[in-house]
C-alpha atoms as a PDB file:
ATOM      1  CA  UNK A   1       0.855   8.203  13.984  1.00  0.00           C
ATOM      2  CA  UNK A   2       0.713   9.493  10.490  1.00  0.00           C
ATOM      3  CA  UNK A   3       3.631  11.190   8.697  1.00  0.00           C
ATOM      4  CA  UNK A   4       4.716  13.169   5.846  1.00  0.00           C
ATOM      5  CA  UNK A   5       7.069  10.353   4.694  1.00  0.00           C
ATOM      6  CA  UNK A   6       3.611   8.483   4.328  1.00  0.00           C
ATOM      7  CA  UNK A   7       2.274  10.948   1.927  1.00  0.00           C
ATOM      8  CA  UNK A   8       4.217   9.662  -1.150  1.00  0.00           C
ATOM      9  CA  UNK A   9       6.922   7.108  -2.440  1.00  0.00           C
ATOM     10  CA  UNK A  10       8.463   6.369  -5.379  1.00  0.00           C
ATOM     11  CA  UNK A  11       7.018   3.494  -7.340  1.00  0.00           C
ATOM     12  CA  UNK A  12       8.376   0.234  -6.654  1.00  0.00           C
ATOM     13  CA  UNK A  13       7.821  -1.179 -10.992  1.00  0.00           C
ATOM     14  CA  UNK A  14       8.854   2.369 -11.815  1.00  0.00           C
ATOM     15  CA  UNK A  15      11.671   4.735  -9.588  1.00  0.00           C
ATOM     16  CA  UNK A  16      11.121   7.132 -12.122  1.00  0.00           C
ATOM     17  CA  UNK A  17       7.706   7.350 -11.322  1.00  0.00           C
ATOM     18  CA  UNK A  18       6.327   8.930  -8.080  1.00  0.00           C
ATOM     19  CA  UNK A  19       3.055   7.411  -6.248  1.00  0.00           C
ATOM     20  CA  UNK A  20       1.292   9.791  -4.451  1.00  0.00           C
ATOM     21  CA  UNK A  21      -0.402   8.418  -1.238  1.00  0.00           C
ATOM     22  CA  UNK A  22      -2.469  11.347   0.654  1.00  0.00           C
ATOM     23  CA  UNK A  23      -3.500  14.397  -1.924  1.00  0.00           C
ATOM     24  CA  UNK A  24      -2.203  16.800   0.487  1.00  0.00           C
ATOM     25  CA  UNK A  25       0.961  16.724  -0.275  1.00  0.00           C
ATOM     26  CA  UNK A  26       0.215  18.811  -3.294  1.00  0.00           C
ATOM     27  CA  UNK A  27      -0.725  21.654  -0.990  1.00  0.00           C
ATOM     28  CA  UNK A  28       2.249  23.854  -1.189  1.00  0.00           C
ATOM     29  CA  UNK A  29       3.352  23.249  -4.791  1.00  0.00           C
ATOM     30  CA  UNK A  30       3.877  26.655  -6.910  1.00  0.00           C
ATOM     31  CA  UNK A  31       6.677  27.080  -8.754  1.00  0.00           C
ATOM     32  CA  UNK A  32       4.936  29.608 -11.369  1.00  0.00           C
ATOM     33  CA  UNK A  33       5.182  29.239 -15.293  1.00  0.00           C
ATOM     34  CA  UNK A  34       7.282  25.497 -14.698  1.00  0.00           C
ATOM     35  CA  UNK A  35       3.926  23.756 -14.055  1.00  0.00           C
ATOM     36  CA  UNK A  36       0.760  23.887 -16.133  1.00  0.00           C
ATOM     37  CA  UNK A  37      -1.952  23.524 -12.528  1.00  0.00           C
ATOM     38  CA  UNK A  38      -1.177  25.581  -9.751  1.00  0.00           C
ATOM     39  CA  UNK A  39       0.018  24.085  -6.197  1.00  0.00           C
ATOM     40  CA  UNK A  40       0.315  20.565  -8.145  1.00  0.00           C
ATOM     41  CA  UNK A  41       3.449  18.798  -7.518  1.00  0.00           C
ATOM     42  CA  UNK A  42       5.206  17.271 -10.355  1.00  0.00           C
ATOM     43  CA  UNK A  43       7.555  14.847  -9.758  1.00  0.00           C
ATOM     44  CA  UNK A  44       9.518  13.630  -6.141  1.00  0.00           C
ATOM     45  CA  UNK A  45      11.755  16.573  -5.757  1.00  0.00           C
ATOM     46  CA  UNK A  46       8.683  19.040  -5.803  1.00  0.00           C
ATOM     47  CA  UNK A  47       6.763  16.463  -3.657  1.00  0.00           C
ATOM     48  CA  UNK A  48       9.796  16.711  -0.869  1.00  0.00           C
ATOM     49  CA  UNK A  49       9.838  20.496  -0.549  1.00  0.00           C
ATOM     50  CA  UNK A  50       6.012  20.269  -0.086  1.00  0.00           C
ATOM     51  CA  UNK A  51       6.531  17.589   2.422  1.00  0.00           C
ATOM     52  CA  UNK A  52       9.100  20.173   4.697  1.00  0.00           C
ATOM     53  CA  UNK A  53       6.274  22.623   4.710  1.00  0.00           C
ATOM     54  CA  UNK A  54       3.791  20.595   5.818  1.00  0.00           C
ATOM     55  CA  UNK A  55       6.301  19.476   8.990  1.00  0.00           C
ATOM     56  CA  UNK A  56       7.110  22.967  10.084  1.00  0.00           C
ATOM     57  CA  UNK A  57       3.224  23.027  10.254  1.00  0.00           C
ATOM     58  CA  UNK A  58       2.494  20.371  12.415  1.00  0.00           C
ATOM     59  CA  UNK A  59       5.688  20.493  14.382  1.00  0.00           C
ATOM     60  CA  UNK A  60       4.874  24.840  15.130  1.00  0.00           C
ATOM     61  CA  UNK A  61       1.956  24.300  17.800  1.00  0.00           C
ATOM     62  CA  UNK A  62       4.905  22.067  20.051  1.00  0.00           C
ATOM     63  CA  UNK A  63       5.864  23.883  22.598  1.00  0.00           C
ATOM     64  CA  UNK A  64       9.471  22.637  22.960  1.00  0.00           C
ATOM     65  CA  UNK A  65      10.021  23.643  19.333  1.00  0.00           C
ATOM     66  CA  UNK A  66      11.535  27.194  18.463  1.00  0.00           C
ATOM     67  CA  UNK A  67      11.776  28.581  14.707  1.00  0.00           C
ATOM     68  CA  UNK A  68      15.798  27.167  14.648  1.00  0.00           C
ATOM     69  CA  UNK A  69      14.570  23.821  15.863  1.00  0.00           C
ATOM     70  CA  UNK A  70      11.687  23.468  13.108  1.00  0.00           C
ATOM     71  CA  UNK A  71      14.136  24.189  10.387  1.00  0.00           C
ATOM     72  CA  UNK A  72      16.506  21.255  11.634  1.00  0.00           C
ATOM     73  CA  UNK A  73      13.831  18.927  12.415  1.00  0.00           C
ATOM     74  CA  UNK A  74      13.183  20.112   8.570  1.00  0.00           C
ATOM     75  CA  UNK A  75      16.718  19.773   7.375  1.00  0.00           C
ATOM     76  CA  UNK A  76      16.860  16.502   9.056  1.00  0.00           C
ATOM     77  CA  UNK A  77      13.460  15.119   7.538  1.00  0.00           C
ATOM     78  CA  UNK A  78      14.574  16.948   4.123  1.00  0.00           C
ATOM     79  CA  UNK A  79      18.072  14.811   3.828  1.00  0.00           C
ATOM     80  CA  UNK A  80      15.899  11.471   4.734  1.00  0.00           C
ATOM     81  CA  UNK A  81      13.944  12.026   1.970  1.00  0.00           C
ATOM     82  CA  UNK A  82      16.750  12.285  -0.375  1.00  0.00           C
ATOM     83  CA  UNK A  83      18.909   9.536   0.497  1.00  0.00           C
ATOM     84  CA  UNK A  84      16.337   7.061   0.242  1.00  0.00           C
ATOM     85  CA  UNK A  85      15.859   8.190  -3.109  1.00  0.00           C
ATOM     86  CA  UNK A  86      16.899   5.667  -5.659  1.00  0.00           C
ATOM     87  CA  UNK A  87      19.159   7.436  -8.171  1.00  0.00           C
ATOM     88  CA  UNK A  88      19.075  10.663  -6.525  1.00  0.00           C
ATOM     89  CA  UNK A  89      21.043  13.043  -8.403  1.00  0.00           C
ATOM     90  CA  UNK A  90      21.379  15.550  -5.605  1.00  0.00           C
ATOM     91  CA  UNK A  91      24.443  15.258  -3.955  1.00  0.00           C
ATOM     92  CA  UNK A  92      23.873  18.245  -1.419  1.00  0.00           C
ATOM     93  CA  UNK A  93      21.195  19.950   0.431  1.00  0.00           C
ATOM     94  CA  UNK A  94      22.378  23.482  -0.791  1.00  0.00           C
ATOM     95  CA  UNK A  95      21.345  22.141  -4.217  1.00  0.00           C
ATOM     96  CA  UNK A  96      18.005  20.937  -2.962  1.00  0.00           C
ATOM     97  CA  UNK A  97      17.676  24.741  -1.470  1.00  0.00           C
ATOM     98  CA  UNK A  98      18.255  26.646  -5.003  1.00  0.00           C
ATOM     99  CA  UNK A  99      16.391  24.009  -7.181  1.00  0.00           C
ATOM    100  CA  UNK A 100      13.291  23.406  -5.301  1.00  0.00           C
ATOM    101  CA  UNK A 101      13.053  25.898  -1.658  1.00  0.00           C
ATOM    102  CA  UNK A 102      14.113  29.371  -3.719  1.00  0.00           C
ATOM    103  CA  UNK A 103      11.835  28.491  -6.475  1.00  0.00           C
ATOM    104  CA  UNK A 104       8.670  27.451  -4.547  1.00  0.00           C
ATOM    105  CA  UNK A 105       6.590  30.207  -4.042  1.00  0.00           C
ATOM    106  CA  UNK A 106       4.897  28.591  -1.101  1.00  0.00           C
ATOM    107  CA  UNK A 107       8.066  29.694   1.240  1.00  0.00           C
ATOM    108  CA  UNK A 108       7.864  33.025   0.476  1.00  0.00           C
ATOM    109  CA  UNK A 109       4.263  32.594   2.731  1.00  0.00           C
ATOM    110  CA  UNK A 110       4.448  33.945   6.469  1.00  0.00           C
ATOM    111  CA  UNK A 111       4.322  30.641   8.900  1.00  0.00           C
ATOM    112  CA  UNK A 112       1.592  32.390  11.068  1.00  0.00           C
ATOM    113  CA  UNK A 113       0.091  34.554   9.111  1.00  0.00           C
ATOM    114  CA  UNK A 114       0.987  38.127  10.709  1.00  0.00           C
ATOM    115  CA  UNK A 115       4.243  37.515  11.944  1.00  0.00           C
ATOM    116  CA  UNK A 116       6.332  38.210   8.742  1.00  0.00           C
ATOM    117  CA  UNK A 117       8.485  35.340   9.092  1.00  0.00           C
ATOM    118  CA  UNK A 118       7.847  33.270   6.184  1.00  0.00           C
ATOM    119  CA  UNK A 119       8.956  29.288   5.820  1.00  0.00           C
ATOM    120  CA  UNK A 120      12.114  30.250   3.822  1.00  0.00           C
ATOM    121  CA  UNK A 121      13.535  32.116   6.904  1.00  0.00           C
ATOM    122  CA  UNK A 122      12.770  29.577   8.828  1.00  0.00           C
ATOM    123  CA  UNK A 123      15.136  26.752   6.565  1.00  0.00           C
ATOM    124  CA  UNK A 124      17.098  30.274   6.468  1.00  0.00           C
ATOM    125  CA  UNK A 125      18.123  30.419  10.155  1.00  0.00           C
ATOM    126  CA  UNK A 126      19.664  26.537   9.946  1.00  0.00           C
ATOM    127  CA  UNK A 127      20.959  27.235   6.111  1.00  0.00           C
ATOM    128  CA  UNK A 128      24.909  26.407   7.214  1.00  0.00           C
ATOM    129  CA  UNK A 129      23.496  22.934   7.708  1.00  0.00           C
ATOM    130  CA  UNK A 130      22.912  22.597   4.256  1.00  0.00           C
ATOM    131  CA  UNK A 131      26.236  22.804   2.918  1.00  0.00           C
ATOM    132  CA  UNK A 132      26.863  19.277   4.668  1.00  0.00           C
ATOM    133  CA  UNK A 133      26.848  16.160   2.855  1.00  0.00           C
ATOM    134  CA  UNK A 134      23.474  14.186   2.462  1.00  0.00           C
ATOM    135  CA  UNK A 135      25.249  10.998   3.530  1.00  0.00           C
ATOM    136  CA  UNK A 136      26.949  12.384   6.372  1.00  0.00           C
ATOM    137  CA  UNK A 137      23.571  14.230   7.698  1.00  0.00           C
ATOM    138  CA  UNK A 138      22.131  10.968   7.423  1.00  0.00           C
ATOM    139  CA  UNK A 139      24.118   9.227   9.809  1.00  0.00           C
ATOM    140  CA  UNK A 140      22.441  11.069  12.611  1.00  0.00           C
ATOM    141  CA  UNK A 141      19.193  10.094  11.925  1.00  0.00           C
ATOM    142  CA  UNK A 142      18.641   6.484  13.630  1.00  0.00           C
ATOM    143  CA  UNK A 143      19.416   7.945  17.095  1.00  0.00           C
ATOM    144  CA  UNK A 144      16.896  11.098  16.423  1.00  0.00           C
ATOM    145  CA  UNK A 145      14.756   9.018  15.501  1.00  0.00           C
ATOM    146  CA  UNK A 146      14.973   6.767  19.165  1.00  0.00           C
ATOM    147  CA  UNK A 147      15.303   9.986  20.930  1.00  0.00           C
ATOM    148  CA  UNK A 148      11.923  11.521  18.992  1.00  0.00           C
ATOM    149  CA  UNK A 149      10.275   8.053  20.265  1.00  0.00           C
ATOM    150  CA  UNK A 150      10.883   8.629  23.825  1.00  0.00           C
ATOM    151  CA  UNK A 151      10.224  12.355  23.973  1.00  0.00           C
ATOM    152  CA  UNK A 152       7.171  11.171  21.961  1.00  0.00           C
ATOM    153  CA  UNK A 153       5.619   8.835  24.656  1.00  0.00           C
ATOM    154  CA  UNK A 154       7.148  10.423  27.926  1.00  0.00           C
ATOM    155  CA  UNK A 155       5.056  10.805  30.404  1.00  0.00           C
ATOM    156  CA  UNK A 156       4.781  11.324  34.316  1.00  0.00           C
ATOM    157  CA  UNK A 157       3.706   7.063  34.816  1.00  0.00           C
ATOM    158  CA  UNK A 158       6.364   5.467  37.378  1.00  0.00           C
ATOM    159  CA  UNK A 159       6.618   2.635  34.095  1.00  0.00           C
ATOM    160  CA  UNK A 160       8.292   5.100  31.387  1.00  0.00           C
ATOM    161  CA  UNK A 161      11.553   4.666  32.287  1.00  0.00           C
ATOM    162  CA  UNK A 162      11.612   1.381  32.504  1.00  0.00           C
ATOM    163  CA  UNK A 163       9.309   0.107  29.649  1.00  0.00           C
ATOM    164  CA  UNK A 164      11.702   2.613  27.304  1.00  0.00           C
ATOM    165  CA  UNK A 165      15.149   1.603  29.277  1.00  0.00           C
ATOM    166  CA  UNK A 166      15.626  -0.687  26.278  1.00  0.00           C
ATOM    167  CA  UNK A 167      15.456   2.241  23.125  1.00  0.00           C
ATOM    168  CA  UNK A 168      17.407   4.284  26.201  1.00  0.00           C
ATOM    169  CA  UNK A 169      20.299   1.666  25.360  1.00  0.00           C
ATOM    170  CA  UNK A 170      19.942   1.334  21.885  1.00  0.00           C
ATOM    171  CA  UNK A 171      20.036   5.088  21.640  1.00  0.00           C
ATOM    172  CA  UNK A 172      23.411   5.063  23.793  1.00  0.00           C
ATOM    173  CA  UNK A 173      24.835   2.944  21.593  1.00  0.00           C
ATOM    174  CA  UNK A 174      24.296   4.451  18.194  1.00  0.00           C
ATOM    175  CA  UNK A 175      25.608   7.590  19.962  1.00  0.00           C
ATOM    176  CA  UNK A 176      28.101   6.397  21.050  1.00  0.00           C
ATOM    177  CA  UNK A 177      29.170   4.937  17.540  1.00  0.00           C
ATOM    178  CA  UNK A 178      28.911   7.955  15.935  1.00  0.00           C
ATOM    179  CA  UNK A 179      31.750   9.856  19.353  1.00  0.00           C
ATOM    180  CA  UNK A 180      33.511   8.001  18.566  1.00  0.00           C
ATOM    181  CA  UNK A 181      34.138   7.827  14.570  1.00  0.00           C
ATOM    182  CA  UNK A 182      33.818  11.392  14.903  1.00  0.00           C
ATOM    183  CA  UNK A 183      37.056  13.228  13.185  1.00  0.00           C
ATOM    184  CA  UNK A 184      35.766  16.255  12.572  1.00  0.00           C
ATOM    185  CA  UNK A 185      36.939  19.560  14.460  1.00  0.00           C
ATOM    186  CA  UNK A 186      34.600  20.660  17.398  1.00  0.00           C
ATOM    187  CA  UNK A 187      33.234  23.433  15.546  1.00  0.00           C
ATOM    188  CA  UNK A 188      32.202  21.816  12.419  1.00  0.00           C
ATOM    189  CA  UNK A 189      28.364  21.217  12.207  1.00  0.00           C
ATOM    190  CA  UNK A 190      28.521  17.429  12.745  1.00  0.00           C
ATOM    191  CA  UNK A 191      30.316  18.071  15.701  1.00  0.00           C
ATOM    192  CA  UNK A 192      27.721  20.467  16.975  1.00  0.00           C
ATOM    193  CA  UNK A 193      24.816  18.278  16.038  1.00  0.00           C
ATOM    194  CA  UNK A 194      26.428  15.728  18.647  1.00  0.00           C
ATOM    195  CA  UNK A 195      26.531  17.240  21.134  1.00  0.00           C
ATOM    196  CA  UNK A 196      23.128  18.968  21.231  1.00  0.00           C
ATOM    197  CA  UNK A 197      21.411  15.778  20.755  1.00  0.00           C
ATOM    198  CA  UNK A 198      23.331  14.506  23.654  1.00  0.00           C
ATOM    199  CA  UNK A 199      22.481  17.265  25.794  1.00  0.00           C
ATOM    200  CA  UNK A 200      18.755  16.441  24.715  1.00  0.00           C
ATOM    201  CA  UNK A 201      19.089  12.998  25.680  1.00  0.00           C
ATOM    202  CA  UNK A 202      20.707  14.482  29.155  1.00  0.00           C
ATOM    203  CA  UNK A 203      17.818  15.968  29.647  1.00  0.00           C
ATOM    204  CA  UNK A 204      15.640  13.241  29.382  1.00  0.00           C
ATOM    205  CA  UNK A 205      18.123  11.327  31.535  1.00  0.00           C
ATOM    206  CA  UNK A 206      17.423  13.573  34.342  1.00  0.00           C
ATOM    207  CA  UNK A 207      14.241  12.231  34.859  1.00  0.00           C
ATOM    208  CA  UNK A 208      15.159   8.044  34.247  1.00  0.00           C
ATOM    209  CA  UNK A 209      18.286   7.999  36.048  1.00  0.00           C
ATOM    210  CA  UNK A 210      18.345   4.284  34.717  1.00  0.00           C
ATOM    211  CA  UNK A 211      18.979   5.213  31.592  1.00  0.00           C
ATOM    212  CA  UNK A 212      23.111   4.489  30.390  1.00  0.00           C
ATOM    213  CA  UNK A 213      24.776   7.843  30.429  1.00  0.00           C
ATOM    214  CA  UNK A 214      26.936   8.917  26.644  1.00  0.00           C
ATOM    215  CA  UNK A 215      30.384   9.995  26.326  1.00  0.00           C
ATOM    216  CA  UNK A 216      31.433  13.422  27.875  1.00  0.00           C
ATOM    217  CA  UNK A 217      32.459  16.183  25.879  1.00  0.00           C
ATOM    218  CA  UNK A 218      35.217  18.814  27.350  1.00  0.00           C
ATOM    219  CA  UNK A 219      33.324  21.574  29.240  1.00  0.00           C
ATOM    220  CA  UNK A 220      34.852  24.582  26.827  1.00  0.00           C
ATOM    221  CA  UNK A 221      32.680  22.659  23.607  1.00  0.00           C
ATOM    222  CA  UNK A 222      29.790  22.752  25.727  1.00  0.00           C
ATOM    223  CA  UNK A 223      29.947  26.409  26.003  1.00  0.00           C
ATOM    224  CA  UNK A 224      30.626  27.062  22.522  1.00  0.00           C
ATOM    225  CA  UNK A 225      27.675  25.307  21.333  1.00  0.00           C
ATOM    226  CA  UNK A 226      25.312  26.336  23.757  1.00  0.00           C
ATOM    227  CA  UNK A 227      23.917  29.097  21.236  1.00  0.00           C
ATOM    228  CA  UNK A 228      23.650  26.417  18.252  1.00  0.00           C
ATOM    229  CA  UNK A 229      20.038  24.686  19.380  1.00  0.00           C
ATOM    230  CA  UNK A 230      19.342  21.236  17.527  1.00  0.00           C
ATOM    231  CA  UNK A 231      15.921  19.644  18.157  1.00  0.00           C
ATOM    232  CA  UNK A 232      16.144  16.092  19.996  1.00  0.00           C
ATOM    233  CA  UNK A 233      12.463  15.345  17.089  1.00  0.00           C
ATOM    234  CA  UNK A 234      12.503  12.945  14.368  1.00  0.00           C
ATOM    235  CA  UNK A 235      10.313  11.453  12.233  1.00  0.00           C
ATOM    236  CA  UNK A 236       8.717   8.295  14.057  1.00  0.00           C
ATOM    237  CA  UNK A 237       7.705   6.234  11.333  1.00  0.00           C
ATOM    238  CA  UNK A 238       7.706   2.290  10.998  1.00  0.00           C
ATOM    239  CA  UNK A 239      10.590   2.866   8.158  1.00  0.00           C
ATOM    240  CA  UNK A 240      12.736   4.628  10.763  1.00  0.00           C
ATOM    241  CA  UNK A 241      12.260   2.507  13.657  1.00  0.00           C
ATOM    242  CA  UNK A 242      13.671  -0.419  11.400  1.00  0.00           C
ATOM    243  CA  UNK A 243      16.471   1.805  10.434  1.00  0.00           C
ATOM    244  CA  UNK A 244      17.444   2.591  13.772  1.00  0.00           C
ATOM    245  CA  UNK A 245      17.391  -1.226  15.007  1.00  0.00           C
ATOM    246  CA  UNK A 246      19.880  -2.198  12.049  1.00  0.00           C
END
């Protein structure tokens, strides 16, 4: 299963350098007069906002997968990126956003060609996410990533629920860290984030009624959030699978 993440590093003799892996990741570089070769990327930064492109693009055909969810999958691949970054100066998505989404040319492109609605709506319909923290985004990722896996191989086979009963667990428990070190107010995005992937994982538990059932929220959150959509996807990439066993 190939990914984006795949497509380029940084160099492991030189973090200032960036090694590029698969040539497409160039593909939806333009940011005018700042580069001398049109729809090259130059540098990791550039690379990354190439990179969310290219997973609204393969994520679109999905049929569980509205625009809202592709820019959170997005947002959520987009804050990965950045903290593994060694020395990364940005601090906060919002600054990713004005240095390197606003400035790319390649957003301003419509997603399906006649639709009008170009990528930088898209990241535009999910942009409140971006005023949260990098680290604190990232803390979600390791059970996205579990619940990606299982939505990833589910199937109608009598054996899924109990050949995945074991990520079922592990994905319990990393939710159930994050309940309950969560101290944010029930309308923060964090808060929403939460819940929605638990509702995903509900989902899933309808069908494997073995799997461990997650901390209940109160019924009035439920309802508030109902109209904030987060996408149960993640990236499922050796990398993350290690993260998410740690």
């Amino acid at each position: 299963f190939v990914t984006i993440s795949n497509y380029f590093n940084e160099d492991e003799n030189d973090g200032a350098k960036t090694k590029v892996i698969n040539e497409a990741i160039h593909n939806y570089c333009y940011y005018g007069d700042k580069q001398l070769e049109k729809d090259k990327c130059s540098g990791y930064y550039e690379m990354t906002s190439s990179g969310v492109i290219h997973l609204i693009n393969n994520l679109k055909g999905k049929n569980v997968l509205d625009y809202d969810k592709l820019a959170e999958y997005a947002i959520l691949w987009l804050s990965y990126k950045l903290k593994i970054k060694e020395n990364n100066r940005i601090k906060k998505l919002s600054d990713f956003y004005n240095s390197y989404i606003e400035t790319n040319d390649c957003y301003n492109k419509n997603i399906n060609g006649n639709d009008g609605l170009t990528y930088k709506a898209i990241i535009d319909k999910k942009k409140d996410l971006m005023d949260m923290n990098i680290s604190e985004i990232f803390k979600l990722e390791a059970p996205f990533n579990i619940l990606y896996l299982l939505y990833h191989e589910i199937s109608d086979e009598k054996s899924f629920c109990t050949k995945n009963l074991d990520y079922a667990k592990k994905f319990a428990e990393k939710y159930e860290i994050l309940f309950n070190n969560n101290n944010d107010t029930e309308d923060s995005p964090f808060s929403q984030i939460l819940y929605t992937l638990s509702d995903d994982y509900n989902n899933l538990q309808k069908k494997c009624t073995n799997f461990p059932s997650l901390p209940v929220y109160p019924r009035s959150f439920s309802i508030k959030v109902t109209l904030i959509p987060i996408t149960f996807i993640f990236v499922a990439i050796p990398i993350f699978l290690e993260f998410a066993y740690k």
